[in-house]
C-alpha atoms as a PDB file:
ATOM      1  CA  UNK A   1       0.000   0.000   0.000  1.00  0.00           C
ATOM      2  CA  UNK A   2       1.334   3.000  -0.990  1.00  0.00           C
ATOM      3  CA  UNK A   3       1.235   6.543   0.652  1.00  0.00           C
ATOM      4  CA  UNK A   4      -0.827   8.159  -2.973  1.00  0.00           C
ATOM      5  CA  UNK A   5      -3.321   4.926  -2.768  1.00  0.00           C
ATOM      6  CA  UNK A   6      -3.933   4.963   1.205  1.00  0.00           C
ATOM      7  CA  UNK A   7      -4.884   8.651   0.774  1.00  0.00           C
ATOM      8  CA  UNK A   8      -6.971   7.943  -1.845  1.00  0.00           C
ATOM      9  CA  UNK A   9      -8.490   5.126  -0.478  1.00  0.00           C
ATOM     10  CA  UNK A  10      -8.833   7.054   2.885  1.00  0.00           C
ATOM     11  CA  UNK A  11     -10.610  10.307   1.503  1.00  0.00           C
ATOM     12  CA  UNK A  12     -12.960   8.052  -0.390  1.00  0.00           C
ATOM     13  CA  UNK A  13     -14.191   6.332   2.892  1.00  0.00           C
ATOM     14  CA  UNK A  14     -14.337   9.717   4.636  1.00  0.00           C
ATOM     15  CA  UNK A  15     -16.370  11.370   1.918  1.00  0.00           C
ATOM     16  CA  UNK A  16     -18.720   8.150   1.515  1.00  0.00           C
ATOM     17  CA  UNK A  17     -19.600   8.757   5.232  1.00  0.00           C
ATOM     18  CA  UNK A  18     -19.988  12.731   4.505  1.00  0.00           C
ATOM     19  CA  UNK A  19     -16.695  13.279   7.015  1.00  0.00           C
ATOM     20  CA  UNK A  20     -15.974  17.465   6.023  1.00  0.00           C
ATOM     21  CA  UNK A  21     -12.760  18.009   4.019  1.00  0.00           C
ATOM     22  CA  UNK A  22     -12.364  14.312   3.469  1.00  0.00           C
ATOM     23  CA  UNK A  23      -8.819  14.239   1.902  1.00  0.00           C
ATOM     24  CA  UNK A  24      -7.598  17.210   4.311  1.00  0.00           C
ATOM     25  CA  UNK A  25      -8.655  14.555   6.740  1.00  0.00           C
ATOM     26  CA  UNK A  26      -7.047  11.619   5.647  1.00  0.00           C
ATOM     27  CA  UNK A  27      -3.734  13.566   4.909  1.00  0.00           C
ATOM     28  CA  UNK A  28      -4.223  14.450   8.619  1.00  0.00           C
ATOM     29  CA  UNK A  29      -4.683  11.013  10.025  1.00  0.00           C
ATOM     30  CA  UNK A  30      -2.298   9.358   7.660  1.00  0.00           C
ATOM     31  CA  UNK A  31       0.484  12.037   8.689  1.00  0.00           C
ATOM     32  CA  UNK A  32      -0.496  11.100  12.225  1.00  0.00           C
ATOM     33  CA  UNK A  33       0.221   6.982  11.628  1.00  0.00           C
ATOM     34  CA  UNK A  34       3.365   7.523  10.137  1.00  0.00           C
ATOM     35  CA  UNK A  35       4.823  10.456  12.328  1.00  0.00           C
ATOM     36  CA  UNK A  36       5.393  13.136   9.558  1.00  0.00           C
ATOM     37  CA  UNK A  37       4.378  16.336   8.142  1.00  0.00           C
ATOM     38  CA  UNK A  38       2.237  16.831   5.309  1.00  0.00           C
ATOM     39  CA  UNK A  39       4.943  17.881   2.893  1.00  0.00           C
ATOM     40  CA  UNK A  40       6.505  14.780   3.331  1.00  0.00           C
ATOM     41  CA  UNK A  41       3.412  12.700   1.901  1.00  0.00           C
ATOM     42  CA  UNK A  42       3.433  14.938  -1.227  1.00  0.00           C
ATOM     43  CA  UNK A  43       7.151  14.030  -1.635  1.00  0.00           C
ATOM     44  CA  UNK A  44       6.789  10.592  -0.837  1.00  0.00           C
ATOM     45  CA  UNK A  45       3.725   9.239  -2.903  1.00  0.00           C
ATOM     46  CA  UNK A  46       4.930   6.115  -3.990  1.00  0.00           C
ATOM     47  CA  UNK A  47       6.570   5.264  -0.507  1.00  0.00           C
ATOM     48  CA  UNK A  48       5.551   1.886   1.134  1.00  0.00           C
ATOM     49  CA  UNK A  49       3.365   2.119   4.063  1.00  0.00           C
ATOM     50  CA  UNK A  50       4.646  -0.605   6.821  1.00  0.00           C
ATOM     51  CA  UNK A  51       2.136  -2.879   8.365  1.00  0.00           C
ATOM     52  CA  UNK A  52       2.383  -0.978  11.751  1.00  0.00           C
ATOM     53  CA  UNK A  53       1.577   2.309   9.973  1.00  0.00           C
ATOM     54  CA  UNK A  54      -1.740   0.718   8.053  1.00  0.00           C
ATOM     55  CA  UNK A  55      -2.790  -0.587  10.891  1.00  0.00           C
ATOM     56  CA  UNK A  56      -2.666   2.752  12.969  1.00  0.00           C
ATOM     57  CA  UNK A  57      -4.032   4.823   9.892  1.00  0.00           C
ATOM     58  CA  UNK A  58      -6.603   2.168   9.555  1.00  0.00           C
ATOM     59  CA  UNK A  59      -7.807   2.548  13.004  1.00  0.00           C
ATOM     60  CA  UNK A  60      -7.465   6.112  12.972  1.00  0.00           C
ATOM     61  CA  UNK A  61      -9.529   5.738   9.832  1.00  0.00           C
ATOM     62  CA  UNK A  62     -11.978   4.115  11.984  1.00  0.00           C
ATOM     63  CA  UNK A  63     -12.677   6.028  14.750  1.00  0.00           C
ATOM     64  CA  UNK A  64     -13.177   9.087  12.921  1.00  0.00           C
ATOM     65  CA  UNK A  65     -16.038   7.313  10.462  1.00  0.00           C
ATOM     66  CA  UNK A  66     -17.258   6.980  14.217  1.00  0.00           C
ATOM     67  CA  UNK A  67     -17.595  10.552  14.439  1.00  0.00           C
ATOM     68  CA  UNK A  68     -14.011  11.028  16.663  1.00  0.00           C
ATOM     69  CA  UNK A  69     -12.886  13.999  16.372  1.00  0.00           C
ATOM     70  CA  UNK A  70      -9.913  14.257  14.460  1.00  0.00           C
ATOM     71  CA  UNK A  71      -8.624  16.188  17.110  1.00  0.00           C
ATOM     72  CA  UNK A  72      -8.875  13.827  19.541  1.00  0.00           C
ATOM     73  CA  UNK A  73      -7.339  10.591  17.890  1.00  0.00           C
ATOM     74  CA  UNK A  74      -4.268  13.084  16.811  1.00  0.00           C
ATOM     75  CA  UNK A  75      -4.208  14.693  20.664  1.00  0.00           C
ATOM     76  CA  UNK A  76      -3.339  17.830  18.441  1.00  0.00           C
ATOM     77  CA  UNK A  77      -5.115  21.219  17.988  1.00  0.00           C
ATOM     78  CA  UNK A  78      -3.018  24.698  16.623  1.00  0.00           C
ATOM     79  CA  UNK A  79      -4.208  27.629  18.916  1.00  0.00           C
ATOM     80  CA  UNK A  80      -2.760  31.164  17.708  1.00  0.00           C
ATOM     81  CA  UNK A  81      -0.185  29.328  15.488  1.00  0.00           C
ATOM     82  CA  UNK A  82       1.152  27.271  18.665  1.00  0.00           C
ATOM     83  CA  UNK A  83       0.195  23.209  18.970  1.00  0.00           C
ATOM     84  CA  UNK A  84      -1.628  22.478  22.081  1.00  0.00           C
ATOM     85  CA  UNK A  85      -2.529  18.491  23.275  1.00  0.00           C
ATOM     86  CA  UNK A  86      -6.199  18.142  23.290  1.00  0.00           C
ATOM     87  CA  UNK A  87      -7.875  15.043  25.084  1.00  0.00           C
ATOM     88  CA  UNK A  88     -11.860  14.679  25.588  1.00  0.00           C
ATOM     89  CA  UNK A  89     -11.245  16.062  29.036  1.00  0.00           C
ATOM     90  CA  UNK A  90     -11.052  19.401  27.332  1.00  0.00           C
ATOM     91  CA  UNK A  91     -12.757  21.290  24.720  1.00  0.00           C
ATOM     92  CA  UNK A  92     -10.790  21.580  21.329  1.00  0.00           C
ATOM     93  CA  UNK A  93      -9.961  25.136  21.090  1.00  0.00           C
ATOM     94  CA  UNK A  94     -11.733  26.985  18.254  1.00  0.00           C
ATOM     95  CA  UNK A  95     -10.410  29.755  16.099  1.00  0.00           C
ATOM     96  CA  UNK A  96     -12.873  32.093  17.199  1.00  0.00           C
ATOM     97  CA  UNK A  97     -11.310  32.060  20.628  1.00  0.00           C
ATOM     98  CA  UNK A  98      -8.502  33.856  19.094  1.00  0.00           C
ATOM     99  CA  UNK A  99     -11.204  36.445  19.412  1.00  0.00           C
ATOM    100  CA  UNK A 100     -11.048  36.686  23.217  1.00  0.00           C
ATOM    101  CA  UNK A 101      -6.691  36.932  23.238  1.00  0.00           C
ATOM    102  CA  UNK A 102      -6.726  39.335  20.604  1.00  0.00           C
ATOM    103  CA  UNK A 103      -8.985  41.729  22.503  1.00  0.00           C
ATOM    104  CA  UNK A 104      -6.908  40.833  25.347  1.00  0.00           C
ATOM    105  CA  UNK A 105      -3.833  42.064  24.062  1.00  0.00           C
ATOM    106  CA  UNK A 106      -5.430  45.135  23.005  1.00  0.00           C
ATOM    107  CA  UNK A 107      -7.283  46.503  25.736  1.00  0.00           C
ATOM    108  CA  UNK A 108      -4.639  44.936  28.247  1.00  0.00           C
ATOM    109  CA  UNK A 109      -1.335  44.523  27.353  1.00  0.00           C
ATOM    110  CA  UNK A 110       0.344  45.301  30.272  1.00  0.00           C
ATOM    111  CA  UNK A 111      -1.910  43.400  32.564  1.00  0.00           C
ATOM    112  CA  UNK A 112      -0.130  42.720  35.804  1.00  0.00           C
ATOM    113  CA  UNK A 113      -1.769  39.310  36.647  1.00  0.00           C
ATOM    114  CA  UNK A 114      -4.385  37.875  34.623  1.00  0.00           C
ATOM    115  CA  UNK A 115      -7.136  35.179  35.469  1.00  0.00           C
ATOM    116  CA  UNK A 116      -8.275  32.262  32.858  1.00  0.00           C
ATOM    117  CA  UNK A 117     -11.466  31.271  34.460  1.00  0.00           C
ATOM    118  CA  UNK A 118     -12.207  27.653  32.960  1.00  0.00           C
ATOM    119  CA  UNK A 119      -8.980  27.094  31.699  1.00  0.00           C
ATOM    120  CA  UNK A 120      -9.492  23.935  29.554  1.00  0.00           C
ATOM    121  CA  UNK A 121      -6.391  22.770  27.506  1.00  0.00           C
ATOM    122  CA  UNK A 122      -5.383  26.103  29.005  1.00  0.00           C
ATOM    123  CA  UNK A 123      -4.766  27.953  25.311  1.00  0.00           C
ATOM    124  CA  UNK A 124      -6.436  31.328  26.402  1.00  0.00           C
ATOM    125  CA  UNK A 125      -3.739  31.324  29.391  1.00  0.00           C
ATOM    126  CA  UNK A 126      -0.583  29.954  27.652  1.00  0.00           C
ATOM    127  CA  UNK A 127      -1.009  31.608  25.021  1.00  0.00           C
ATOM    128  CA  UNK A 128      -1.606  35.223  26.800  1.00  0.00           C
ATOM    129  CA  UNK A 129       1.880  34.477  29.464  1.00  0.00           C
ATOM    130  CA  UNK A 130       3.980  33.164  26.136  1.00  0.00           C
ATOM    131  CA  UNK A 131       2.618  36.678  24.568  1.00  0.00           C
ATOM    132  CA  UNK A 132       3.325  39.058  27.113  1.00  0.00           C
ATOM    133  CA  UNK A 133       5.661  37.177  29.765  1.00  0.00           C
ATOM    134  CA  UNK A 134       2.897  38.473  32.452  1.00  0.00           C
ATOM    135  CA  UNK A 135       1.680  36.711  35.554  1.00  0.00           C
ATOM    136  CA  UNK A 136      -0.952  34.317  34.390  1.00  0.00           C
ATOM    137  CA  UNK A 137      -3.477  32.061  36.669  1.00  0.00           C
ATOM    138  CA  UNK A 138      -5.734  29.585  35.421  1.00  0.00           C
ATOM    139  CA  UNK A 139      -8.742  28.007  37.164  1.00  0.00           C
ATOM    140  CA  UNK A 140     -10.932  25.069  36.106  1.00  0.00           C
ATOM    141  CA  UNK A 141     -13.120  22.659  37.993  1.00  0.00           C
ATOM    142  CA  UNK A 142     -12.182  19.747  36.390  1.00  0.00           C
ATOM    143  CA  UNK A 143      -9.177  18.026  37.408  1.00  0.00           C
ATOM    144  CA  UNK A 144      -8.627  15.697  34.238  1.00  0.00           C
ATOM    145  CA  UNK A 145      -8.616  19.310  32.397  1.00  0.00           C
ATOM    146  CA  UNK A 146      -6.515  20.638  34.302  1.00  0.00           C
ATOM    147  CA  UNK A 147      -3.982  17.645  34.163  1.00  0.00           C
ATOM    148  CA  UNK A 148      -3.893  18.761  30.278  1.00  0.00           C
ATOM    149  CA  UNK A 149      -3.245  21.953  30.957  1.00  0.00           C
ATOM    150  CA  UNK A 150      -0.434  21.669  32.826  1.00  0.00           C
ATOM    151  CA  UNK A 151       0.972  19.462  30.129  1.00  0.00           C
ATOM    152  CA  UNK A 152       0.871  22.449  27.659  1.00  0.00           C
ATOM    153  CA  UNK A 153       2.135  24.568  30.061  1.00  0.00           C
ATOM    154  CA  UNK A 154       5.087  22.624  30.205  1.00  0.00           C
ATOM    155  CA  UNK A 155       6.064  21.383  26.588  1.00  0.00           C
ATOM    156  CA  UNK A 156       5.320  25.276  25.386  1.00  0.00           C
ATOM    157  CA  UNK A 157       7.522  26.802  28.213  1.00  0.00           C
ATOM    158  CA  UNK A 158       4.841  29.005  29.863  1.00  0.00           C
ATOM    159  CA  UNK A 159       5.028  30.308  33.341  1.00  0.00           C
ATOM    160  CA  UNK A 160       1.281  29.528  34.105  1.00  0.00           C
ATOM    161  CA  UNK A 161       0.044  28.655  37.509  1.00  0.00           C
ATOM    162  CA  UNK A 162      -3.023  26.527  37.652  1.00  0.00           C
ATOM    163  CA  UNK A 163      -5.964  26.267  40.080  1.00  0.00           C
ATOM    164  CA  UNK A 164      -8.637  23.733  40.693  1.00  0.00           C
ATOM    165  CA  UNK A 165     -11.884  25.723  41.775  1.00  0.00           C
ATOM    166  CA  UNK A 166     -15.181  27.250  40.302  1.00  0.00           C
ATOM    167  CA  UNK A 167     -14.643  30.297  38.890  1.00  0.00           C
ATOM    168  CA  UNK A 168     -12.631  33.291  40.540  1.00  0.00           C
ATOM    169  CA  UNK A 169     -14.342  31.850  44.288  1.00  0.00           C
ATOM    170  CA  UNK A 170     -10.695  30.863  45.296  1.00  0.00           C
ATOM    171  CA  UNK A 171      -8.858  34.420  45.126  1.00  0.00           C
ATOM    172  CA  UNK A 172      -9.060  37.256  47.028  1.00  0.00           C
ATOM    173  CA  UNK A 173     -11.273  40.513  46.066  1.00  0.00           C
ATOM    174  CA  UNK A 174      -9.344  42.791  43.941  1.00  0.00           C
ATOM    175  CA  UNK A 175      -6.451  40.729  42.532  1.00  0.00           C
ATOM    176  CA  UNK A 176      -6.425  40.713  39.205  1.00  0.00           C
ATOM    177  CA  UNK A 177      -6.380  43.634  36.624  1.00  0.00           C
ATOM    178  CA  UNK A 178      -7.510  41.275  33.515  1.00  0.00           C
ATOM    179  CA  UNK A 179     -10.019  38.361  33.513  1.00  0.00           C
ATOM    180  CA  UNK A 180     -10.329  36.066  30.700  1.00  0.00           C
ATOM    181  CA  UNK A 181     -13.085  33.044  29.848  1.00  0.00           C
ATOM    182  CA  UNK A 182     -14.348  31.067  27.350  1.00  0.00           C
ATOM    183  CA  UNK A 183     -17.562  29.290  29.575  1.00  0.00           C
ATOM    184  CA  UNK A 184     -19.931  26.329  28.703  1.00  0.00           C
ATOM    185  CA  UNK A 185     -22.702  28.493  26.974  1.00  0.00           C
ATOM    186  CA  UNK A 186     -24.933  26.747  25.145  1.00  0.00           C
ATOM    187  CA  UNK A 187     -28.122  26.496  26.091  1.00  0.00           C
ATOM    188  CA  UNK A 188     -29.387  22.893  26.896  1.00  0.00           C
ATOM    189  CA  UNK A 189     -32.221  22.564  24.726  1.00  0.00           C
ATOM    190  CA  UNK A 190     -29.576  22.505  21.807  1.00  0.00           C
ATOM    191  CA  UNK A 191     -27.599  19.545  22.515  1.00  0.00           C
ATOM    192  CA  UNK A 192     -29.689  17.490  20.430  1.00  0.00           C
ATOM    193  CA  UNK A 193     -28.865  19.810  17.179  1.00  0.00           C
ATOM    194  CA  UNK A 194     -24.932  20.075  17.636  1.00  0.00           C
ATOM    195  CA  UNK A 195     -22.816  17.752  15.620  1.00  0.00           C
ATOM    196  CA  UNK A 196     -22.393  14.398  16.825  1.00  0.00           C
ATOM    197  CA  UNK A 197     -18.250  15.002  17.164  1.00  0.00           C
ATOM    198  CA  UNK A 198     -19.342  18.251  19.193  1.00  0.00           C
ATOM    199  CA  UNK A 199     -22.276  16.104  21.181  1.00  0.00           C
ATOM    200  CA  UNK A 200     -20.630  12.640  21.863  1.00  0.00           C
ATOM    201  CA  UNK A 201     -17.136  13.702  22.385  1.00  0.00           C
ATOM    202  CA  UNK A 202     -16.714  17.027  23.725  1.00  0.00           C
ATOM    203  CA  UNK A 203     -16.953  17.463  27.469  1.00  0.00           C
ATOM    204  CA  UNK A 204     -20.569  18.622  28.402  1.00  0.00           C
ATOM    205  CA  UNK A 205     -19.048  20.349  31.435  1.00  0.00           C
ATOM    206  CA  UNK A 206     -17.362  22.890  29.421  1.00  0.00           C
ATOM    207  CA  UNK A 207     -20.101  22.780  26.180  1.00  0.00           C
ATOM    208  CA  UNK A 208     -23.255  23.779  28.336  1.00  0.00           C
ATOM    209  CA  UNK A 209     -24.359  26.522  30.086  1.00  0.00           C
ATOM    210  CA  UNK A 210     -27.716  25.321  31.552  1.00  0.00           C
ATOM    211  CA  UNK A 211     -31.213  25.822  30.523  1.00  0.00           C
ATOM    212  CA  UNK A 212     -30.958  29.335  28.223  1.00  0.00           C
ATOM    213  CA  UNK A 213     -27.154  29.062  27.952  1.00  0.00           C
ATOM    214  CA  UNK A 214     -26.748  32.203  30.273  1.00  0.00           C
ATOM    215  CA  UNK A 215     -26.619  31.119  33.693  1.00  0.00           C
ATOM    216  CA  UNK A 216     -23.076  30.717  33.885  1.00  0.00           C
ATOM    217  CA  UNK A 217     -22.748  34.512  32.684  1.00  0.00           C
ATOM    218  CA  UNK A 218     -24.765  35.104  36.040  1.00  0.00           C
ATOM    219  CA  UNK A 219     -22.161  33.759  38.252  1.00  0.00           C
ATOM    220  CA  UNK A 220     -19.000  34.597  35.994  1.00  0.00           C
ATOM    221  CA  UNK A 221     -19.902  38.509  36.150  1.00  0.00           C
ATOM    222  CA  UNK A 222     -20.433  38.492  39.928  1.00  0.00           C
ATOM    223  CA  UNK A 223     -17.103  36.295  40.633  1.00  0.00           C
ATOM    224  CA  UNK A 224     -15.060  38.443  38.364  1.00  0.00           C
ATOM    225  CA  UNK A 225     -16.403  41.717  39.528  1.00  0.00           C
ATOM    226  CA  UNK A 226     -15.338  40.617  42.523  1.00  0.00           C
ATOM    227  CA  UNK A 227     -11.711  39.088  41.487  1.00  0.00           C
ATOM    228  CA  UNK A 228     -10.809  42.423  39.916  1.00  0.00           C
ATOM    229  CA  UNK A 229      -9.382  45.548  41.079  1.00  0.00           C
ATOM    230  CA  UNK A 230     -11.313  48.905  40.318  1.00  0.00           C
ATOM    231  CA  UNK A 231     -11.366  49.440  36.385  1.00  0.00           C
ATOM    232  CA  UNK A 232      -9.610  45.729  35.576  1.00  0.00           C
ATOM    233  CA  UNK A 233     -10.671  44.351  32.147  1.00  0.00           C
ATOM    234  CA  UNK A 234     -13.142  41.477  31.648  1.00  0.00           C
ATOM    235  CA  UNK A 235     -12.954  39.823  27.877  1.00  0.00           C
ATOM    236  CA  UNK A 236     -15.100  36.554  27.336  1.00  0.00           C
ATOM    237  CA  UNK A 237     -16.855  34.545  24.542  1.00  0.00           C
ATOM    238  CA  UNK A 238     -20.590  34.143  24.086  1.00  0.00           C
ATOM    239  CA  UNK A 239     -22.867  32.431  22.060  1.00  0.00           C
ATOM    240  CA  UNK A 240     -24.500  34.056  19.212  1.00  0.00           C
ATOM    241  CA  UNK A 241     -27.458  34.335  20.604  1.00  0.00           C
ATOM    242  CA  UNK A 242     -26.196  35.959  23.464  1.00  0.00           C
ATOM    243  CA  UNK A 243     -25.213  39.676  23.396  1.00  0.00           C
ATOM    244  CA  UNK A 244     -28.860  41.055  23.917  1.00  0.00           C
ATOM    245  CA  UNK A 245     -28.610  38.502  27.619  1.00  0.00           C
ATOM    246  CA  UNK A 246     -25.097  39.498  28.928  1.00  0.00           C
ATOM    247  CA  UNK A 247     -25.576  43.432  28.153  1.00  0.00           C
ATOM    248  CA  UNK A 248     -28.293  43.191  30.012  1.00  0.00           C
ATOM    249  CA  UNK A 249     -26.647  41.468  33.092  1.00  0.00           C
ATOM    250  CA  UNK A 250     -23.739  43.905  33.056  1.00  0.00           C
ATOM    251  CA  UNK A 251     -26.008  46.453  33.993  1.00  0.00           C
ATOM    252  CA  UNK A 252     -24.540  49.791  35.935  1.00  0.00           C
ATOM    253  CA  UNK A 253     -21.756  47.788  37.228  1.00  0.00           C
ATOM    254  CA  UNK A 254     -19.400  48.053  34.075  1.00  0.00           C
ATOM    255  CA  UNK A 255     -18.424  50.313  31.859  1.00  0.00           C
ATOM    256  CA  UNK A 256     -16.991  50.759  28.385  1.00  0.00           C
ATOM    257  CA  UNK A 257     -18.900  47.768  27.037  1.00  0.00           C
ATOM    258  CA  UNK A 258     -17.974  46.316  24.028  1.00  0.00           C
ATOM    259  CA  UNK A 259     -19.181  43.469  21.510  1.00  0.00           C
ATOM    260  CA  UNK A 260     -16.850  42.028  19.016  1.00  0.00           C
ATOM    261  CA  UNK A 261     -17.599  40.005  16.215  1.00  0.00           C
ATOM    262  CA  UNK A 262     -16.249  36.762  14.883  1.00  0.00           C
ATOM    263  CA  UNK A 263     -15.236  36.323  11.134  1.00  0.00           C
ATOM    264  CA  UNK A 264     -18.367  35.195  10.314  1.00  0.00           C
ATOM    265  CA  UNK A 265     -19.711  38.407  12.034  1.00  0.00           C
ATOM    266  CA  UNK A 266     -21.756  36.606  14.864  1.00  0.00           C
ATOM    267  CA  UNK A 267     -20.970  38.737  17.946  1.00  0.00           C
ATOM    268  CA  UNK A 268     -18.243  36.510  19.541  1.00  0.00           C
ATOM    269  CA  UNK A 269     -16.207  38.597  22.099  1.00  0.00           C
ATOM    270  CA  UNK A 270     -17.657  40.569  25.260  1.00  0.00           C
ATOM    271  CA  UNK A 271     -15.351  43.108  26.724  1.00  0.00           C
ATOM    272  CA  UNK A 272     -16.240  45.403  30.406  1.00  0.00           C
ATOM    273  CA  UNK A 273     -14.137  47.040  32.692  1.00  0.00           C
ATOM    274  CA  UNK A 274     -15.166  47.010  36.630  1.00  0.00           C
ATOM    275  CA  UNK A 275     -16.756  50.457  37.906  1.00  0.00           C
ATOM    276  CA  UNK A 276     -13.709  51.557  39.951  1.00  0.00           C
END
C-alpha cells in the first residue's frame, strides 16, 4: 500500500460517510500513523506504508467514520499558530477564541496578573503568558482538564500557575487587573442539534451553560467583579445568541462595554471594565 493509494483510499471512505474536508482529513490522520508532516506525503507518494503504519491509519480511519474527532485521535489542535494536546477532558480550542486573546492584548497589554477562568487545555492562558511574559493564573473545575493543561504549560515553556476551583471563588477581592473566559454556553435545549463530534465527544461540562445558555454569565460577572481591582478588564466569549442577555446582566456595574464580532460576524467577544 502505498502513501498516494492509502490517501486515496482514505478520503474516499471519509467522503462516503460525509466526514468534512475528506482528503484534508485523511492527509491528517495518515500524517499522524506515520509520524510526519504533510509535505513529506506529497514528496513521498509512492513510498511503502509498513504494516504498523496501516494498521494505525486504519484505526485512525476508523474512529473518525465513528464521528471522533480528528482532534482527539491526533491529541493535536493549533491555537494562535502554537500546537496544544487536546484530550476529551477538554474542549478543542476553536479559532474564534482567538477572538477573546486578541482583545486581550489590546485593551490589556500590560496586565499585571491575569485570570483564565475555565482554563481547559489552558490555550487562552498559555497563550496570553507566552505573549506578554505576564503573571498568568488559570482556574478550572475539572481536574482531568486541568492535568492537560499543565501538560501544555510545560512542553510550550509558559510560566502559568493553575488552580482547581469554580470560577474566581478561590482568590481574594481585587487581585487581578484582567479576567479572561471562554464558559460552557450553550443552552441545553440545543444539545440534540450540535454535531455528533461536538455532542458525543466534547466534554458537556465545558459545552453547556444550563437551561438558556446564560446562567453561567450570572455567576462569571459576579465572581469576576469581585476578582478584579477597580477598572480591571473582563474579555469573554458568548454564544450568538447571546449579546442582547449578557448586556443586560452587566447592567450599571461596568463600563466601556464592548461586543466584538467573529469572522463570520456573529458577535463573539464581550469586553467590560469594573466600575472603579
Amino acid at each position: 500500500m502505498t502513501i498516494h493509494t492509502a490517501l486515496r483510499q482514505g478520503a474516499a471512505l471519509l467522503e462516503e460517510a460525509a466526514i468534512g474536508a475528506p482528503r484534508l482529513t485523511a492527509e491528517v490522520l495518515l500524517c499522524h500513523a506515520l509520524g510526519k508532516e504533510r509535505s513529506w506525503l506529497f514528496s513521498h507518494p509512492e513510498q511503502q506504508l509498513s504494516e504498523t503504519s496501516w494498521i494505525h491509519y486504519g484505526r485512525s480511519l476508523y474512529e473518525r467514520l465513528q464521528g471522533k474527532p480528528t482532534q482527539y485521535i491526533t491529541r493535536r489542535q493549533e491555537f494562535y499558530g502554537r500546537p496544544f494536546v487536546v484530550t476529551p477532558a477538554v474542549l478543542i480550542p476553536r479559532p474564534e477564541t482567538e477572538h477573546v486573546v486578541a482583545t486581550a492584548l489590546r485593551l490589556a497589554p500590560s496586565f499585571k496578573r491575569c485570570l483564565d477562568i475555565g482554563a481547559g487545555s489552558g490555550a487562552i492562558g498559555i497563550t496570553l503568558q507566552l505573549e506578554t511574559r505576564g503573571e498568568v493564573i488559570a482556574a478550572d473545575i475539572s481536574p482531568q482538564a486541568l492535568a492537560v493543561a499543565v501538560q501544555n504549560n510545560r512542553r510550550l515553556g509558559a510560566g502559568v500557575r493553575f488552580v482547581a476551583g469554580d470560577l474566581a471563588e478561590a482568590f481574594a477581592p481585587s487581585t487581578f487587573d484582567l479576567v479572561v473566559s471562554n464558559p460552557p454556553y450553550i443552552p441545553d435545549e440545543e444539545k440534540d442539534a450540535l454535531q455528533r463530534e461536538i455532542r458525543d465527544y466534547e466534554p458537556a461540562l465545558a459545552l453547556f451553560g444550563g437551561p438558556t445558555g446564560i446562567e453561567i454569565y450570572e455567576r462569571l460577572l459576579r465572581s469576576a467583579a469581585r476578582a478584579l481591582v477597580p477598572g480591571g478588564w473582563l474579555v469573554i466569549e458568548i454564544g450568538y445568541r447571546a449579546e442582547a442577555a449578557i448586556r443586560a446582566l452587566l447592567g450599571s456595574s461596568w463600563r466601556e462595554v464592548s461586543v466584538s464580532p467573529d469572522l463570520a460576524g456573529w458577535p463573539r467577544v464581550v469586553s467590560a471594565r469594573v466600575l472603579p
